[in-house]
N, C-alpha and C. Protein backbone atom coordinates (compact mmCIF):
# COMPACT_ATOMS: atom_id res chain seq x y z
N UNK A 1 20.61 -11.51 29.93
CA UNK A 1 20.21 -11.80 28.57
C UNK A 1 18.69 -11.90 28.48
N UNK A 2 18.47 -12.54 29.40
CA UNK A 2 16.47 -12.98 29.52
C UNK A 2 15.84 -10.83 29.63
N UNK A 3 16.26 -10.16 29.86
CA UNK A 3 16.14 -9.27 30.25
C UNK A 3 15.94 -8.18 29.16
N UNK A 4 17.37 -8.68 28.35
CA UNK A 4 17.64 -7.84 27.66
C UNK A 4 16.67 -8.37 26.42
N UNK A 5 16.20 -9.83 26.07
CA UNK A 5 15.22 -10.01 24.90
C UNK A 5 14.34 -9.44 25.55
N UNK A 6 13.80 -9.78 27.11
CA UNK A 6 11.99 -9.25 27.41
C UNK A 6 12.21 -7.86 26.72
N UNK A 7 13.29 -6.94 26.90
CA UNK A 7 13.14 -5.65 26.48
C UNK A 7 12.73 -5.33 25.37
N UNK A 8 13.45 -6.29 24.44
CA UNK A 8 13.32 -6.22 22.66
C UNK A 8 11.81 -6.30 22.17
N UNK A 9 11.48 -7.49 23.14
CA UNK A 9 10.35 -8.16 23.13
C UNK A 9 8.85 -7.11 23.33
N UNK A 10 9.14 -6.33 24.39
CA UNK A 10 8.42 -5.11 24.28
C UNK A 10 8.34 -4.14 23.48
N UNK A 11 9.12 -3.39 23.21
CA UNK A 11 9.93 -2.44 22.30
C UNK A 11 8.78 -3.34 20.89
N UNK A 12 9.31 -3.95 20.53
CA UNK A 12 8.14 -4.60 19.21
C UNK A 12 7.04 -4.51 19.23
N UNK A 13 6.59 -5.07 20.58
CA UNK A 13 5.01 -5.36 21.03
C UNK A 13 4.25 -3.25 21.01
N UNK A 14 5.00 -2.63 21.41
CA UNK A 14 4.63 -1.20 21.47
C UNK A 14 5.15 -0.43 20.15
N UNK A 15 5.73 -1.03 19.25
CA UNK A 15 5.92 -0.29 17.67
C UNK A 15 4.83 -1.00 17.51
N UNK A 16 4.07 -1.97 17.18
CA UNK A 16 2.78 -2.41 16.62
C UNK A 16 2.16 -1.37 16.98
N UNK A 17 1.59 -1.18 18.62
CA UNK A 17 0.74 -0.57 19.04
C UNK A 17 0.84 0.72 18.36
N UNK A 18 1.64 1.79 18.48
CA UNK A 18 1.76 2.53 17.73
C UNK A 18 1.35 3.14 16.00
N UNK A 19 1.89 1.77 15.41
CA UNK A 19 1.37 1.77 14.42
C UNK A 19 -0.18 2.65 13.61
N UNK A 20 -0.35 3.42 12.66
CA UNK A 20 -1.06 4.26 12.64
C UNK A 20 -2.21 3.69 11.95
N UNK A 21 -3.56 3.76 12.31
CA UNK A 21 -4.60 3.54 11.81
C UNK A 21 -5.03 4.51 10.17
N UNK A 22 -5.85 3.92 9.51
CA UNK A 22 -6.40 4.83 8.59
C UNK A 22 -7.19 5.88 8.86
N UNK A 23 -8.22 5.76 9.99
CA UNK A 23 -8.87 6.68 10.66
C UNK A 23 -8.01 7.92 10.75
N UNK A 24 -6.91 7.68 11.69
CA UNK A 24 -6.59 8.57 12.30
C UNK A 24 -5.20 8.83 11.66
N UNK A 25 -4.72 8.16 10.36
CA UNK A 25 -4.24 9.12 9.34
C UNK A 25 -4.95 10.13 8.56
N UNK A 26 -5.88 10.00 8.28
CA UNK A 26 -7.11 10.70 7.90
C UNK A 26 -6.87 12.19 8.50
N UNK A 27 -7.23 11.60 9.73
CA UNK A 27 -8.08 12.70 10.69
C UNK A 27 -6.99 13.75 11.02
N UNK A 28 -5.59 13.21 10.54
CA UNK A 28 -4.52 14.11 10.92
C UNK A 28 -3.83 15.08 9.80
N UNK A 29 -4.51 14.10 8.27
CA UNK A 29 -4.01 15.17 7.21
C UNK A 29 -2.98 14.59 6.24
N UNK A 30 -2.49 13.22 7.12
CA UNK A 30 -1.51 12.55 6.53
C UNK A 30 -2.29 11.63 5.43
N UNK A 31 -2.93 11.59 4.70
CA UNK A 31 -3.49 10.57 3.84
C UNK A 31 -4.96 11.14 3.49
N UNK A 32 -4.91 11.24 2.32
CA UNK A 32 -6.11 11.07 1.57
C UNK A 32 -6.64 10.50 0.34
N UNK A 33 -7.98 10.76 -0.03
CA UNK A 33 -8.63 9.87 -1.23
C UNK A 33 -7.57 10.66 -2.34
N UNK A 34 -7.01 9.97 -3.39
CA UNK A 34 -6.44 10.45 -4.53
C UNK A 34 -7.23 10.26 -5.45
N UNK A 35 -7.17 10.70 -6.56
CA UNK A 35 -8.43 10.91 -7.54
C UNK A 35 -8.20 9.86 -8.50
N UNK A 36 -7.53 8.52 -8.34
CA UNK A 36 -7.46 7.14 -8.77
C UNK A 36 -7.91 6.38 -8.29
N UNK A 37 -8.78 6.50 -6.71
CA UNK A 37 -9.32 5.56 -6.62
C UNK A 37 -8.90 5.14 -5.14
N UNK A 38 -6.99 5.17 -5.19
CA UNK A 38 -5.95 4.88 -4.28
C UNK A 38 -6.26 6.06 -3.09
N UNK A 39 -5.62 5.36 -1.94
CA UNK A 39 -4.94 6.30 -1.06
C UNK A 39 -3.63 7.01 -1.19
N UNK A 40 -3.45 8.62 -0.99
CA UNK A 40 -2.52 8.66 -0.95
C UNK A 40 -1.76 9.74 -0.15
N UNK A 41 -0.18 10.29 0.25
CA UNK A 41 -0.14 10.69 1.06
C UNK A 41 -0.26 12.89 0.73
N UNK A 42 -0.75 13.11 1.57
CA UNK A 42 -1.07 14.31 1.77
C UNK A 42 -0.12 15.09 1.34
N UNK A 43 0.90 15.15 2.21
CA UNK A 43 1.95 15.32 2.18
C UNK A 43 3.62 14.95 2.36
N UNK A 44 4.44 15.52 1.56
CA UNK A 44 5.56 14.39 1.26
C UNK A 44 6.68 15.08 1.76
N UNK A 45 7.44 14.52 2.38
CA UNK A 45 7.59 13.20 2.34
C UNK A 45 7.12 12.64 3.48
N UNK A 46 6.72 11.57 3.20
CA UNK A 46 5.90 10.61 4.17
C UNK A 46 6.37 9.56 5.12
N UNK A 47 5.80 9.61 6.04
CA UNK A 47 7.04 8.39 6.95
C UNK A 47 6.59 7.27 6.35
N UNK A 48 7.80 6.62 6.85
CA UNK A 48 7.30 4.70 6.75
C UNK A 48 6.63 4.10 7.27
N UNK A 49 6.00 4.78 8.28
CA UNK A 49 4.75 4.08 8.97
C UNK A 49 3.41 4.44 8.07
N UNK A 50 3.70 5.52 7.55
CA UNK A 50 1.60 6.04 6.65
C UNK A 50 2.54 5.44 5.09
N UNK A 51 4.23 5.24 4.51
CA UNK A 51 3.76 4.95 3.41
C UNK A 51 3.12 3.67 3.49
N UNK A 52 3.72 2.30 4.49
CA UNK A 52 2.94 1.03 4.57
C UNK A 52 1.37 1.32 5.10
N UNK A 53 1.28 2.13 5.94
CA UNK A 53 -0.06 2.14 5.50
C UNK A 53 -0.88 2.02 4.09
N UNK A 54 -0.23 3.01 3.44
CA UNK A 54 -0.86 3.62 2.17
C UNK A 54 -0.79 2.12 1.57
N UNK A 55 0.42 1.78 1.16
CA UNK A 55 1.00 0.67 0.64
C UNK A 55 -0.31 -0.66 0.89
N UNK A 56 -0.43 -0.76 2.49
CA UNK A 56 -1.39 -1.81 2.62
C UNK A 56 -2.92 -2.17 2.20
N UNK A 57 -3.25 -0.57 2.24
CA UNK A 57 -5.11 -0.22 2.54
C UNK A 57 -4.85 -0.03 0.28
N UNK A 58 -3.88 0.58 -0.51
CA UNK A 58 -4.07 0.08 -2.03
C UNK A 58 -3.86 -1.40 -2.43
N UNK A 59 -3.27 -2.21 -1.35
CA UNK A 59 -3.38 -3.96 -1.92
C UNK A 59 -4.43 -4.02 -2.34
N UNK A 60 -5.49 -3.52 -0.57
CA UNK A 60 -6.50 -3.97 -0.88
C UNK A 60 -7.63 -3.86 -1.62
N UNK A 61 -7.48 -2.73 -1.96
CA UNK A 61 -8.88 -2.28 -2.69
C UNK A 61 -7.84 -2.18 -4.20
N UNK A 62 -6.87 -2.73 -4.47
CA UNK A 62 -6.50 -3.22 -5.71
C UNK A 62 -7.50 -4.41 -5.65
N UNK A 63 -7.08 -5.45 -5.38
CA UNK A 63 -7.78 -6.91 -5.18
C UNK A 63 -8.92 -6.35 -5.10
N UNK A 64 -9.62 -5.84 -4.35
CA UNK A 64 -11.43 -5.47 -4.31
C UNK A 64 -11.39 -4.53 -5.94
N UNK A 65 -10.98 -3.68 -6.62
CA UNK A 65 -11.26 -3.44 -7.65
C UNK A 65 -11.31 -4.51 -8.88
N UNK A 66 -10.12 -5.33 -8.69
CA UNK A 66 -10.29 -6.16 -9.82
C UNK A 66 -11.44 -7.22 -10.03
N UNK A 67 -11.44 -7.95 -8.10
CA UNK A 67 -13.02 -8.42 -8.11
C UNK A 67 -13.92 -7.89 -8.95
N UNK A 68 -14.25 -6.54 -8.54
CA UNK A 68 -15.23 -5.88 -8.86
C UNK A 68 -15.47 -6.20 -10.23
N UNK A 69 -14.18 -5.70 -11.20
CA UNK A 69 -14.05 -5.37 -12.47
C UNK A 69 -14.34 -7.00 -12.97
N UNK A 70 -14.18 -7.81 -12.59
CA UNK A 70 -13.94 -9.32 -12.97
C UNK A 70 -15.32 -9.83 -13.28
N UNK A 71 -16.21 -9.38 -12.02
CA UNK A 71 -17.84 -9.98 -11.55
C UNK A 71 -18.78 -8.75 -12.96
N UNK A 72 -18.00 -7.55 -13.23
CA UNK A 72 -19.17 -6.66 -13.95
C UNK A 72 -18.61 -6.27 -15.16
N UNK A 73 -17.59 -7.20 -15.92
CA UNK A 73 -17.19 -6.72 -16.71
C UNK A 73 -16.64 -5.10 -17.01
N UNK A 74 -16.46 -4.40 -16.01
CA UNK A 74 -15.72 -3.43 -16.29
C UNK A 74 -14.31 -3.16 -16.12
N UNK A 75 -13.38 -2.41 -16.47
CA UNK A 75 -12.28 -2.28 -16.05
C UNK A 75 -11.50 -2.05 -14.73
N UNK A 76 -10.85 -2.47 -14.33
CA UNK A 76 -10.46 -2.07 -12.42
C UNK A 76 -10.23 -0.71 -12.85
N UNK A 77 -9.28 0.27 -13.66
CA UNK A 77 -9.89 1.11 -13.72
C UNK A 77 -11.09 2.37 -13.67
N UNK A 78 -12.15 1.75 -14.31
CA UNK A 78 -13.29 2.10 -14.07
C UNK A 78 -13.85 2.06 -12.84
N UNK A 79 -13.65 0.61 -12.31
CA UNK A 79 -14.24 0.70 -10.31
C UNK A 79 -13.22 1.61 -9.74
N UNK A 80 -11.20 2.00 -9.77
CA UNK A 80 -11.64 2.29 -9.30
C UNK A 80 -11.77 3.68 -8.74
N UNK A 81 -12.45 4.45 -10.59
CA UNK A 81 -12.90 5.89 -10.68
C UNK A 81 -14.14 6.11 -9.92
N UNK A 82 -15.07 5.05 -9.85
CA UNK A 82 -16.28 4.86 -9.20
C UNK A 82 -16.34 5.21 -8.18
N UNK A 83 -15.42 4.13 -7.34
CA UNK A 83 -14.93 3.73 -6.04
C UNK A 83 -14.29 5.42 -5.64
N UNK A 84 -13.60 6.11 -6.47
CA UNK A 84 -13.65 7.20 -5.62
C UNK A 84 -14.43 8.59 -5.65
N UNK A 85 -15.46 8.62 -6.92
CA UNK A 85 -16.27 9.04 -6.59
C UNK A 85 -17.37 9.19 -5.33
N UNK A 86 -17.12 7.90 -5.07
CA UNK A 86 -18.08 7.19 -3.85
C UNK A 86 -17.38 7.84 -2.17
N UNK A 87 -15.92 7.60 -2.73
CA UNK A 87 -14.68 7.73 -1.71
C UNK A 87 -15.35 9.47 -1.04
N UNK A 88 -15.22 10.10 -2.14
CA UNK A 88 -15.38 11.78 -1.89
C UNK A 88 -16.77 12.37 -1.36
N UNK A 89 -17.60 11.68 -1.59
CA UNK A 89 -18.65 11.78 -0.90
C UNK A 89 -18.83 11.48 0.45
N UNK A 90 -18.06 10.47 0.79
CA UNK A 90 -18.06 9.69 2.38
C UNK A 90 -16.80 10.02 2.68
N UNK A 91 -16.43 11.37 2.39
CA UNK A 91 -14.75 11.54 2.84
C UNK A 91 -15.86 12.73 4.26
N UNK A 92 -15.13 12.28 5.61
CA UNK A 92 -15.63 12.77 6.67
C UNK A 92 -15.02 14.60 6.57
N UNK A 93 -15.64 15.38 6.68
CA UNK A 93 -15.53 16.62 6.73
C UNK A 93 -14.07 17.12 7.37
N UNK A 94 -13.23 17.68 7.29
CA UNK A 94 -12.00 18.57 7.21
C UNK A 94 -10.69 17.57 6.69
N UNK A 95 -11.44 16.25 6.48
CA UNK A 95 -10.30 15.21 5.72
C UNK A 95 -10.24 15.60 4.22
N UNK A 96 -9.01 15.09 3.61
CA UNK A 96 -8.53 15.38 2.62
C UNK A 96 -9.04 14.48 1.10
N UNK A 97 -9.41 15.22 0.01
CA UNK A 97 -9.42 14.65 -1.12
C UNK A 97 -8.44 14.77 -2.15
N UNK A 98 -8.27 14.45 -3.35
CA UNK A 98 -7.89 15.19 -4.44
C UNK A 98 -9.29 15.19 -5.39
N UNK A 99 -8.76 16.89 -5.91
CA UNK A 99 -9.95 17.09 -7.03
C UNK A 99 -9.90 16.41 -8.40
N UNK A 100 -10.69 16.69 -9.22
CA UNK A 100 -9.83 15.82 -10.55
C UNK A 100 -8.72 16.26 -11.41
N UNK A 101 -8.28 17.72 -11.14
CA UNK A 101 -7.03 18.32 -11.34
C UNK A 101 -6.08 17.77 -10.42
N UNK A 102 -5.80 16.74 -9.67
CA UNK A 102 -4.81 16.65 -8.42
C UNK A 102 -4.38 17.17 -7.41
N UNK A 103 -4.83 18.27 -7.29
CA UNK A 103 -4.71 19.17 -6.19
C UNK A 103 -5.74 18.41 -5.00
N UNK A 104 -5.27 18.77 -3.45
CA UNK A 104 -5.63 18.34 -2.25
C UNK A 104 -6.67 19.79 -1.80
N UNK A 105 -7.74 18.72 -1.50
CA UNK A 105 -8.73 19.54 -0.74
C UNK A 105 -9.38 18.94 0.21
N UNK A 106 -9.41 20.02 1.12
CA UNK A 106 -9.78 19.71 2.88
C UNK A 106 -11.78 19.88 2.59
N UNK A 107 -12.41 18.48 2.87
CA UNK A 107 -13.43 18.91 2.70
C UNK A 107 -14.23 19.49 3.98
């Protein structure tokens, strides 16, 4: 039994590890800037590991937009059209955007 949890116990400890970074969803095609501001996925259908990604990295820059919008009187909206204007500029070269038609482009 002690054996059979250490096993479980690993098995968990190495799905974390696994777990996929934003970087290197990026860098693989699976995720890019969407032209809202959000992350989103490249292509669909998407596993459950890049949608919680996706899912996690829009909490946050929900909450950081509304800050934003809160401190400058503008709409989270508005930050966060800004925010991806900003996004597409600092999108690292052969990673993915959307244009403002929605279509995906490899910059």
């Amino acid at each position: 039994m002690k054996r059979f949890l250490a096993a479980i116990g690993l098995v968990l400890i190495m799905q974390a590890a696994w777990a996929i970074d934003l970087d290197s969803a990026k860098s693989q095609g699976l995720v890019g800037e969407a032209n809202n501001g959000y992350l989103a996925a490249v292509k669909m259908p998407a596993s459950g590991e890049v949608r919680a990604l996706i899912q996690e990295v829009n909490a946050k820059r929900r909450a950081e937009f509304q800050l934003t919008a809160d401190k400058t009187g503008a709409t989270r909206s508005q930050v966060a059209l800004r925010f991806y204007e900003l996004a597409v500029k600092r999108t690292a070269r052969g990673n993915f955007y959307q244009d403002t038609t929605g279509r995906w482009q490899r910059k």
